[in-house]
PDB file of N, CA and C in Angstrom:
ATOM      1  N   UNK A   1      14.121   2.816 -22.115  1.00  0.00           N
ATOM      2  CA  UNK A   1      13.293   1.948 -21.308  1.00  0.00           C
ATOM      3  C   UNK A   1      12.261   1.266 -22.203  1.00  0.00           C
ATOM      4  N   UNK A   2      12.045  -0.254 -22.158  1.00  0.00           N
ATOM      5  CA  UNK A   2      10.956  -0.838 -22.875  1.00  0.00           C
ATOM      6  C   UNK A   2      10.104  -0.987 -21.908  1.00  0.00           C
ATOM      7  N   UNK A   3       8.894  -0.762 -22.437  1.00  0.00           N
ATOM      8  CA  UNK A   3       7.534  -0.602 -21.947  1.00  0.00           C
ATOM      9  C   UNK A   3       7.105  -2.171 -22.208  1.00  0.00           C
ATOM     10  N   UNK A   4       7.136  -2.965 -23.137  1.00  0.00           N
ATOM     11  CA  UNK A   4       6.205  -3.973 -23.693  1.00  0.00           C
ATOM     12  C   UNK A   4       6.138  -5.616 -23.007  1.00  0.00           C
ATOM     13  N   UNK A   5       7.771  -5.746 -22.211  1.00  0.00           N
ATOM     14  CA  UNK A   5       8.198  -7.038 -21.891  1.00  0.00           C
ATOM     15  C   UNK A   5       7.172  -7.233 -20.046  1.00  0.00           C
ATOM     16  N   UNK A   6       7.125  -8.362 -20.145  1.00  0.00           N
ATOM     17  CA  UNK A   6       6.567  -8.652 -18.988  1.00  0.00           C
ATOM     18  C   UNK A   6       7.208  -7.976 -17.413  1.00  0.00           C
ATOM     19  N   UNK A   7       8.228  -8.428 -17.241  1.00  0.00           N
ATOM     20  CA  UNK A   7       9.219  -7.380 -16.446  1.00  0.00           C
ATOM     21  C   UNK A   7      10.119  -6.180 -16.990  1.00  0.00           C
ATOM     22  N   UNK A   8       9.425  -4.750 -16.397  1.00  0.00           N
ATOM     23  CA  UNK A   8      10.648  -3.886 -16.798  1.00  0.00           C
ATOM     24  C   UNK A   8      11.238  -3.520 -15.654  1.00  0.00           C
ATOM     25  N   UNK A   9      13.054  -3.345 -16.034  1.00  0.00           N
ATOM     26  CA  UNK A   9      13.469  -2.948 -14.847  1.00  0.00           C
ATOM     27  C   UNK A   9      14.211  -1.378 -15.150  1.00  0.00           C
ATOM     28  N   UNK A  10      14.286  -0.765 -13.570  1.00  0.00           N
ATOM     29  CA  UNK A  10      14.678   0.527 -13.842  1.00  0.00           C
ATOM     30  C   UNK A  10      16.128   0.275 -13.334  1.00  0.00           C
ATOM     31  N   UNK A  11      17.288   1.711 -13.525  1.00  0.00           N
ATOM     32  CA  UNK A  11      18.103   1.301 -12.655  1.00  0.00           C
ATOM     33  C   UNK A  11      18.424   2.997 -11.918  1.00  0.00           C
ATOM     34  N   UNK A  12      18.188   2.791 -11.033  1.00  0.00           N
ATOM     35  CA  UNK A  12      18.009   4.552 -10.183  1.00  0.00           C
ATOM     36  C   UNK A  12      19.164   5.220  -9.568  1.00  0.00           C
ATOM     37  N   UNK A  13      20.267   4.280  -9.740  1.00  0.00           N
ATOM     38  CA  UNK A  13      21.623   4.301  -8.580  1.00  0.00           C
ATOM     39  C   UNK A  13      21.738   6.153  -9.239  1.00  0.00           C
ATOM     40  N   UNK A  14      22.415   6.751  -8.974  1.00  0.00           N
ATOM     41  CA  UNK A  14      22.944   8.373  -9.530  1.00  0.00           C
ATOM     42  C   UNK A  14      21.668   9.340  -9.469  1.00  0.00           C
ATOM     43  N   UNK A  15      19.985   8.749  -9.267  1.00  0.00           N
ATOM     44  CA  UNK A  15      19.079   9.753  -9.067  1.00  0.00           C
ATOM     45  C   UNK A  15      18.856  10.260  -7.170  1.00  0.00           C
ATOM     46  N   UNK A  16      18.455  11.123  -7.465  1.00  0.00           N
ATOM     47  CA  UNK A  16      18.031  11.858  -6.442  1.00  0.00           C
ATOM     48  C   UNK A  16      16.492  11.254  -6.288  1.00  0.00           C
ATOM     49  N   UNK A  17      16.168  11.193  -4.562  1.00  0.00           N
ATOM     50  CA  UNK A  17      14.989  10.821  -4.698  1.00  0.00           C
ATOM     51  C   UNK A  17      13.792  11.701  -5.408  1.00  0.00           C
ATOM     52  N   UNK A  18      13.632  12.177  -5.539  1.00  0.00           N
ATOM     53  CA  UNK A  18      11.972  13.070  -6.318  1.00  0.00           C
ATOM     54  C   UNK A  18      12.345  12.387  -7.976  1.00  0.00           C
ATOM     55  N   UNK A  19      13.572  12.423  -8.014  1.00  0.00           N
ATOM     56  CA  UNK A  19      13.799  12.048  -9.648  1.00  0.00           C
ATOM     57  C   UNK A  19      13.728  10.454  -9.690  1.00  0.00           C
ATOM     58  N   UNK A  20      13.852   9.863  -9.330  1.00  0.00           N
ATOM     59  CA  UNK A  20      13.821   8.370  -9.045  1.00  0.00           C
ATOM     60  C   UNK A  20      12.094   7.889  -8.805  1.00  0.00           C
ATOM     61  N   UNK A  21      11.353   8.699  -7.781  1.00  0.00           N
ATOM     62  CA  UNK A  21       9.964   8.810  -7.813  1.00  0.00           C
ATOM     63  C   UNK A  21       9.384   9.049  -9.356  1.00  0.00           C
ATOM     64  N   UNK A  22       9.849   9.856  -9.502  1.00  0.00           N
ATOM     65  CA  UNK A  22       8.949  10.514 -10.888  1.00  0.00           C
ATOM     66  C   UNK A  22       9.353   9.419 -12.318  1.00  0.00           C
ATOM     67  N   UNK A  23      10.502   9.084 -11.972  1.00  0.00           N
ATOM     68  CA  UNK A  23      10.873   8.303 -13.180  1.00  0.00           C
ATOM     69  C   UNK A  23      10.133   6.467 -12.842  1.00  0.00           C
ATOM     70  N   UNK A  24       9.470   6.343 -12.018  1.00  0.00           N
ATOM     71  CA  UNK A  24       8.844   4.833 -11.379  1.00  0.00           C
ATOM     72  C   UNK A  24       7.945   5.534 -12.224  1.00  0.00           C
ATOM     73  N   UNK A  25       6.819   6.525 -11.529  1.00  0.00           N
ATOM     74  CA  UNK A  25       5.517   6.988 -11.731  1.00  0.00           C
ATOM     75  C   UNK A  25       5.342   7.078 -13.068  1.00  0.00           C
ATOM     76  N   UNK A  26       6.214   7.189 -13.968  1.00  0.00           N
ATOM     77  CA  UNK A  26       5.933   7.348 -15.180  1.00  0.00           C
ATOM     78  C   UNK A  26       5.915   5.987 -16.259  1.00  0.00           C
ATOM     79  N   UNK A  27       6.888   4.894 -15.114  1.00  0.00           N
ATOM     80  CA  UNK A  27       6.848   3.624 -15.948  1.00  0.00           C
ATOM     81  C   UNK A  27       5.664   3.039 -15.673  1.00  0.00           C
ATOM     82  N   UNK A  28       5.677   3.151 -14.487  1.00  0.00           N
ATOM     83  CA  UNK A  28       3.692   2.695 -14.103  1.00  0.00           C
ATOM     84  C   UNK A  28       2.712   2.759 -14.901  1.00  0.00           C
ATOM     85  N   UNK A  29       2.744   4.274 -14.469  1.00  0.00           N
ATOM     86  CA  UNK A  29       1.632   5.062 -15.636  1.00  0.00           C
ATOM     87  C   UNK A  29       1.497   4.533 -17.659  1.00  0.00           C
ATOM     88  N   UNK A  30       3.245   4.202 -18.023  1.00  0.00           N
ATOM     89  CA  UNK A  30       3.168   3.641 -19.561  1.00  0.00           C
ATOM     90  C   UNK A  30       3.022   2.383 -19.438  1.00  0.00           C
ATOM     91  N   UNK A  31       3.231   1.732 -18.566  1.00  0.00           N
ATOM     92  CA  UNK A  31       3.298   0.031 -18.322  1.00  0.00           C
ATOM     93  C   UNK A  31       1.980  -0.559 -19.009  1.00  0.00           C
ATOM     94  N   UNK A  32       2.370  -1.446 -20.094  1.00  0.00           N
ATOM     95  CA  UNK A  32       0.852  -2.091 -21.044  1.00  0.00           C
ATOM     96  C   UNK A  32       0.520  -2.904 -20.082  1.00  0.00           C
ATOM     97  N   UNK A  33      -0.233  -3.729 -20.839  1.00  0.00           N
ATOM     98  CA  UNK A  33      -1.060  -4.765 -20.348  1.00  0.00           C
ATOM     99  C   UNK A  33      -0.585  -5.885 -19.874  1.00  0.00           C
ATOM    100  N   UNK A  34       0.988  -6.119 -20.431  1.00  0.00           N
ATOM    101  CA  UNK A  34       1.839  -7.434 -20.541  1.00  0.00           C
ATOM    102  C   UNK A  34       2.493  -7.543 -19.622  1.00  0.00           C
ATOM    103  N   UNK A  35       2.926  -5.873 -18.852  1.00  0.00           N
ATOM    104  CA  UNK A  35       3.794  -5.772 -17.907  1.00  0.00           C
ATOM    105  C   UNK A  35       3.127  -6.332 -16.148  1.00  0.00           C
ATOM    106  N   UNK A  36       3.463  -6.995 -15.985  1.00  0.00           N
ATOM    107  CA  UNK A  36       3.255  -7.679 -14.650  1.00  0.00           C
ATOM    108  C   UNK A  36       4.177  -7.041 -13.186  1.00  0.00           C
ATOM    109  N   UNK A  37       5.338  -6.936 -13.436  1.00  0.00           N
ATOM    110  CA  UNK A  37       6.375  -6.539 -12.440  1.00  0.00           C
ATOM    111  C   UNK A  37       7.432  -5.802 -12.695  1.00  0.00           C
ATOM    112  N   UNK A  38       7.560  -4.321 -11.813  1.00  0.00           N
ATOM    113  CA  UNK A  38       8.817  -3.006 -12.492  1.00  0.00           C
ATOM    114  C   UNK A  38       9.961  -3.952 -11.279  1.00  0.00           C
ATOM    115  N   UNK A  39      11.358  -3.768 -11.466  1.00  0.00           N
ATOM    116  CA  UNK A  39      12.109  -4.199 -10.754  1.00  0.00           C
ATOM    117  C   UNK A  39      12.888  -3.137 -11.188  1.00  0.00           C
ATOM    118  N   UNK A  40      13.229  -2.489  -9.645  1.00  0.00           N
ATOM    119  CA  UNK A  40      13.324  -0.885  -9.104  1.00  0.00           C
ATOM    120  C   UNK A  40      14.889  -1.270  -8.729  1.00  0.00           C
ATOM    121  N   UNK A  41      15.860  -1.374  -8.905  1.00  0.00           N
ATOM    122  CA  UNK A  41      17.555  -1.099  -8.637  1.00  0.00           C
ATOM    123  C   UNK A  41      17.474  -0.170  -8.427  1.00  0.00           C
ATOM    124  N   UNK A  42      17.895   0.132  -6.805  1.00  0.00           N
ATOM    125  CA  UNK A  42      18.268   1.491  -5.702  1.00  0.00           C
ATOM    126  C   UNK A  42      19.628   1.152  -5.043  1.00  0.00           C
ATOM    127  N   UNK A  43      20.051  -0.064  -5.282  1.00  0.00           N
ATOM    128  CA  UNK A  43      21.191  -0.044  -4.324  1.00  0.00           C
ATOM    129  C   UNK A  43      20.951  -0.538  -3.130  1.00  0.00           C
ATOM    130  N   UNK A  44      21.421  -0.148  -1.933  1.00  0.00           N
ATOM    131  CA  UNK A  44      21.186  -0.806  -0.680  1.00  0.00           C
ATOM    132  C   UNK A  44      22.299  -0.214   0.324  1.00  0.00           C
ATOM    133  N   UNK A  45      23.249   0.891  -0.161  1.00  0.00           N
ATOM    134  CA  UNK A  45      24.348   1.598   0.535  1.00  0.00           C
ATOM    135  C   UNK A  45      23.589   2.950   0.475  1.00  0.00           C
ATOM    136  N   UNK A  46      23.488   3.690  -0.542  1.00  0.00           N
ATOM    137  CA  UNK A  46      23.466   5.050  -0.751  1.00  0.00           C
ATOM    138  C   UNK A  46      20.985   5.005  -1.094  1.00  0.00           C
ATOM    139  N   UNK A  47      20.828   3.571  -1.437  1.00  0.00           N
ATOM    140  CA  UNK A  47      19.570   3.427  -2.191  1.00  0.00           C
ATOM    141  C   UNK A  47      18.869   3.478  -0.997  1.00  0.00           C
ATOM    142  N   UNK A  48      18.911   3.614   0.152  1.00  0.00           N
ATOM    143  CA  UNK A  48      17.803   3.564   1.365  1.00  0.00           C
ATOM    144  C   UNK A  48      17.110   4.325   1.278  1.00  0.00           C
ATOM    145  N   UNK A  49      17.031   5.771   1.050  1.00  0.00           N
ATOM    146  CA  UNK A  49      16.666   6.849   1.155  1.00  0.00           C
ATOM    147  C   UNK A  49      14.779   6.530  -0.415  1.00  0.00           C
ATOM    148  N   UNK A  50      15.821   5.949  -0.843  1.00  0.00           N
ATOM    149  CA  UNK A  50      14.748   5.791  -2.205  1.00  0.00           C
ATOM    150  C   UNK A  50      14.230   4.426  -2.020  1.00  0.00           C
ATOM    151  N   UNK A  51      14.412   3.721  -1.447  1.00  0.00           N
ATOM    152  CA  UNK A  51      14.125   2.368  -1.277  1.00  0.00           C
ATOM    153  C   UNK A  51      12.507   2.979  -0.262  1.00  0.00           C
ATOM    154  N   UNK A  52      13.227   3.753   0.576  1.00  0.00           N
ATOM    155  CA  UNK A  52      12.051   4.443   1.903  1.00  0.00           C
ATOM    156  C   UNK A  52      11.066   5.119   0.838  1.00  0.00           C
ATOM    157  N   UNK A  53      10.969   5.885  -0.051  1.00  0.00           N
ATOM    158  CA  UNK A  53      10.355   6.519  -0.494  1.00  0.00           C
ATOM    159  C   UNK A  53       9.445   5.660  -1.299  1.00  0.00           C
ATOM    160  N   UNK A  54       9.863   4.792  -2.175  1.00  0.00           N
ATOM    161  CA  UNK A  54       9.078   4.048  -2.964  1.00  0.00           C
ATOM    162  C   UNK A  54       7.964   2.743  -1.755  1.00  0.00           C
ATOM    163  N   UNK A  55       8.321   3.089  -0.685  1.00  0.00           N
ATOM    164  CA  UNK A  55       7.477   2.283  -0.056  1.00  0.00           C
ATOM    165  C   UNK A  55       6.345   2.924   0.572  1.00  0.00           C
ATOM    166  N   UNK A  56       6.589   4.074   0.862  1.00  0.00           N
ATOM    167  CA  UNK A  56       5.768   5.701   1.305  1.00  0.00           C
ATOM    168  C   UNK A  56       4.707   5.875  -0.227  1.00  0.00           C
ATOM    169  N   UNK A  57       5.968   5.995  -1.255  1.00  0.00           N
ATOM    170  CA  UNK A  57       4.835   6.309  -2.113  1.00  0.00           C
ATOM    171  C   UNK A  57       4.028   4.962  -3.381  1.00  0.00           C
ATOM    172  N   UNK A  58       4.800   3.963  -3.117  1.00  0.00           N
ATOM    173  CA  UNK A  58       3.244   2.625  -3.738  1.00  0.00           C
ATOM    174  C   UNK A  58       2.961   2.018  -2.838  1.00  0.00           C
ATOM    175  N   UNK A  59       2.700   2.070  -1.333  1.00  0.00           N
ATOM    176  CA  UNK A  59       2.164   0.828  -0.678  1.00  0.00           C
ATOM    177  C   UNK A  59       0.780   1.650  -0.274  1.00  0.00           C
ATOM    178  N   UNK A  60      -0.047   0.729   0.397  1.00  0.00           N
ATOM    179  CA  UNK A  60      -1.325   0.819   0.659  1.00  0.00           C
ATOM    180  C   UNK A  60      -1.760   1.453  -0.012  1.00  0.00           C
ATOM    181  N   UNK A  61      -1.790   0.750  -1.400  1.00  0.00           N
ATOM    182  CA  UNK A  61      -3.155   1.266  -2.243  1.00  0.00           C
ATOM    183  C   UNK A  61      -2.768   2.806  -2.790  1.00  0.00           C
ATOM    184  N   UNK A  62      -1.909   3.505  -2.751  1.00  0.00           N
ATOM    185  CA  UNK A  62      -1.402   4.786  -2.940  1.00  0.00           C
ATOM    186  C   UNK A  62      -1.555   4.820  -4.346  1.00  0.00           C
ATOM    187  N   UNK A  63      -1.619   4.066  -5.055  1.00  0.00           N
ATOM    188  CA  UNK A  63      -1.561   3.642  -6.544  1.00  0.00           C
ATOM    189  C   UNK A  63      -2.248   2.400  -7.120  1.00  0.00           C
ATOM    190  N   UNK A  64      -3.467   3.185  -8.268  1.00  0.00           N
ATOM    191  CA  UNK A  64      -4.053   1.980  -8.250  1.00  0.00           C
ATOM    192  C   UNK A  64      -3.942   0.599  -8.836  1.00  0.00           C
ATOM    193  N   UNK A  65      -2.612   1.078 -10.009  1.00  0.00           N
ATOM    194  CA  UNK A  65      -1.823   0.050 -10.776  1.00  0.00           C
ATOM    195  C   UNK A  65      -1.502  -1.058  -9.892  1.00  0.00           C
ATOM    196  N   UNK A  66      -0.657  -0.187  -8.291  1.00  0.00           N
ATOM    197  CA  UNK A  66       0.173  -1.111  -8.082  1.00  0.00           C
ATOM    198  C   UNK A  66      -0.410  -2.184  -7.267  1.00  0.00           C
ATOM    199  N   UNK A  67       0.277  -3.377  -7.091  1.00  0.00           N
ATOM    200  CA  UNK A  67      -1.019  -4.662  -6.197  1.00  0.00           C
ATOM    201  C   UNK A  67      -0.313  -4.432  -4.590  1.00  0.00           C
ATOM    202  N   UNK A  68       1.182  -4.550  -4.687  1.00  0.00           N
ATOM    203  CA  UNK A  68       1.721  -5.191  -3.406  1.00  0.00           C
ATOM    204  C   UNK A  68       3.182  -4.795  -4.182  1.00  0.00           C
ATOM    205  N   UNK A  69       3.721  -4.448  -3.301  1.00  0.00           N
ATOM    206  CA  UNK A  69       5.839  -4.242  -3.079  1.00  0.00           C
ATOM    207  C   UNK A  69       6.253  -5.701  -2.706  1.00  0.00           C
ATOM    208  N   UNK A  70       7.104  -6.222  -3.118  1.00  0.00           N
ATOM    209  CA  UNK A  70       7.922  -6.930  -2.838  1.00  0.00           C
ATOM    210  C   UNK A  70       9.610  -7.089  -2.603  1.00  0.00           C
ATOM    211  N   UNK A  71      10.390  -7.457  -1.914  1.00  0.00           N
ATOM    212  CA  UNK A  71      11.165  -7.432  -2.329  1.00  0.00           C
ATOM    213  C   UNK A  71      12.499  -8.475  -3.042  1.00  0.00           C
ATOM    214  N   UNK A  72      13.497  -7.798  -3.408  1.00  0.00           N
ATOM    215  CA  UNK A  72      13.977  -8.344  -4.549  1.00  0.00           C
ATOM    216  C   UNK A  72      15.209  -9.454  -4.358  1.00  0.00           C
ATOM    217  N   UNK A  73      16.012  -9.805  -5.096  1.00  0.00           N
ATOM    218  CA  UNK A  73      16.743 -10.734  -5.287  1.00  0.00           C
ATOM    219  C   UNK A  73      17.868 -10.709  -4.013  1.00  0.00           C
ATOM    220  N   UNK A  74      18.210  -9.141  -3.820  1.00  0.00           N
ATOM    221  CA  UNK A  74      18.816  -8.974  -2.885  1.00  0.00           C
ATOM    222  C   UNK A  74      18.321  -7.312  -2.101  1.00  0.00           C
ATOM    223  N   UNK A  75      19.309  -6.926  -1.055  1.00  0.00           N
ATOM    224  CA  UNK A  75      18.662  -5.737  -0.508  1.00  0.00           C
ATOM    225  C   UNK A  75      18.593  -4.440  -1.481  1.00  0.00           C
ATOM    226  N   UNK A  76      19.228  -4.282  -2.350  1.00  0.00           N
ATOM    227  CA  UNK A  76      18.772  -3.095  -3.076  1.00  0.00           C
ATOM    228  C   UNK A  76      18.500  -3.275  -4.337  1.00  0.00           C
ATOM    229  N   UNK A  77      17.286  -4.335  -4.307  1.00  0.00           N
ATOM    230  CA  UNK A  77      16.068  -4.001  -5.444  1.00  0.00           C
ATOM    231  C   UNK A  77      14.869  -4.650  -4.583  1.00  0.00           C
ATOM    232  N   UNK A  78      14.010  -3.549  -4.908  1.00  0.00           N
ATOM    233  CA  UNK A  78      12.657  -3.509  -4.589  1.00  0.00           C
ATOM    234  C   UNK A  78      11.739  -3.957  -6.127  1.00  0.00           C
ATOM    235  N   UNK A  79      10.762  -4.463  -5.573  1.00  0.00           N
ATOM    236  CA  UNK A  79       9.515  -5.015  -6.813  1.00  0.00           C
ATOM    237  C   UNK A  79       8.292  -4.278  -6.656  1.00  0.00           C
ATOM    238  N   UNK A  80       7.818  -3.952  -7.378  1.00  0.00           N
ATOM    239  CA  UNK A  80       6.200  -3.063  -7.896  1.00  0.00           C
ATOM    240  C   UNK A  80       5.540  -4.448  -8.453  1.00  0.00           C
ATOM    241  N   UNK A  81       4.639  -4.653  -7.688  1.00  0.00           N
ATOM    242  CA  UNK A  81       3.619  -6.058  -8.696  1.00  0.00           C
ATOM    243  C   UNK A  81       2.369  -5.487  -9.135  1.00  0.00           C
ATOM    244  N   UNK A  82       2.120  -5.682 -10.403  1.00  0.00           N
ATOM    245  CA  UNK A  82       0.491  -4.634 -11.029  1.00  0.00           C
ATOM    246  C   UNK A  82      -0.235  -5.776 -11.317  1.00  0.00           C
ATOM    247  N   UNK A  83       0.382  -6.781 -11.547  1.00  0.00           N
ATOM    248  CA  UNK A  83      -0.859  -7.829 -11.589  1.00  0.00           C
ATOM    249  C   UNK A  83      -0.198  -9.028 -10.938  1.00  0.00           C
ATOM    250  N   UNK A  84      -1.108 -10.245 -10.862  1.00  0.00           N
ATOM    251  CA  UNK A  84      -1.054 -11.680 -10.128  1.00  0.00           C
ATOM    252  C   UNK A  84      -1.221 -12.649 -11.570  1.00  0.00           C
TER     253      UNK A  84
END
């Protein structure tokens, strides 16, 4: 995983949710200064379950990195925005 590029993306399809959580929380947490937006690949068949979770655990302010969730290009990718 690169930390440095403006967008990093994860790709979660084969994790279990707690492992899929923990592996966001940690890109967050290393994400520099440059990084603006994580783009979270969950899928959208089997990814609901984690799609639900990542909205439970960064929305309202739950995190202070994160600004606002968005979502993505299609139904199974979700967006983390840390800055505007």
């Amino acid at each position: 995983m690169k930390l440095d590029p403006a967008i990093i993306e994860l790709d979660l399809h084969g994790l279990r949710t707690q492992e899929a959580i923990a592996k966001i929380e940690k890109a967050v947490e290393q994400a520099g200064r440059g990084t603006y937006r994580i783009r979270l690949i969950h899928g959208y068949h089997g990814g609901t379950r984690i799609k639900e979770a990542i909205v439970e655990e960064f929305s309202y302010g739950r995190n202070d990195r994160v600004k606002r969730i968005v979502p993505g290009s299609n139904e199974g990718i979700t967006e983390l925005i840390l800055r505007d």
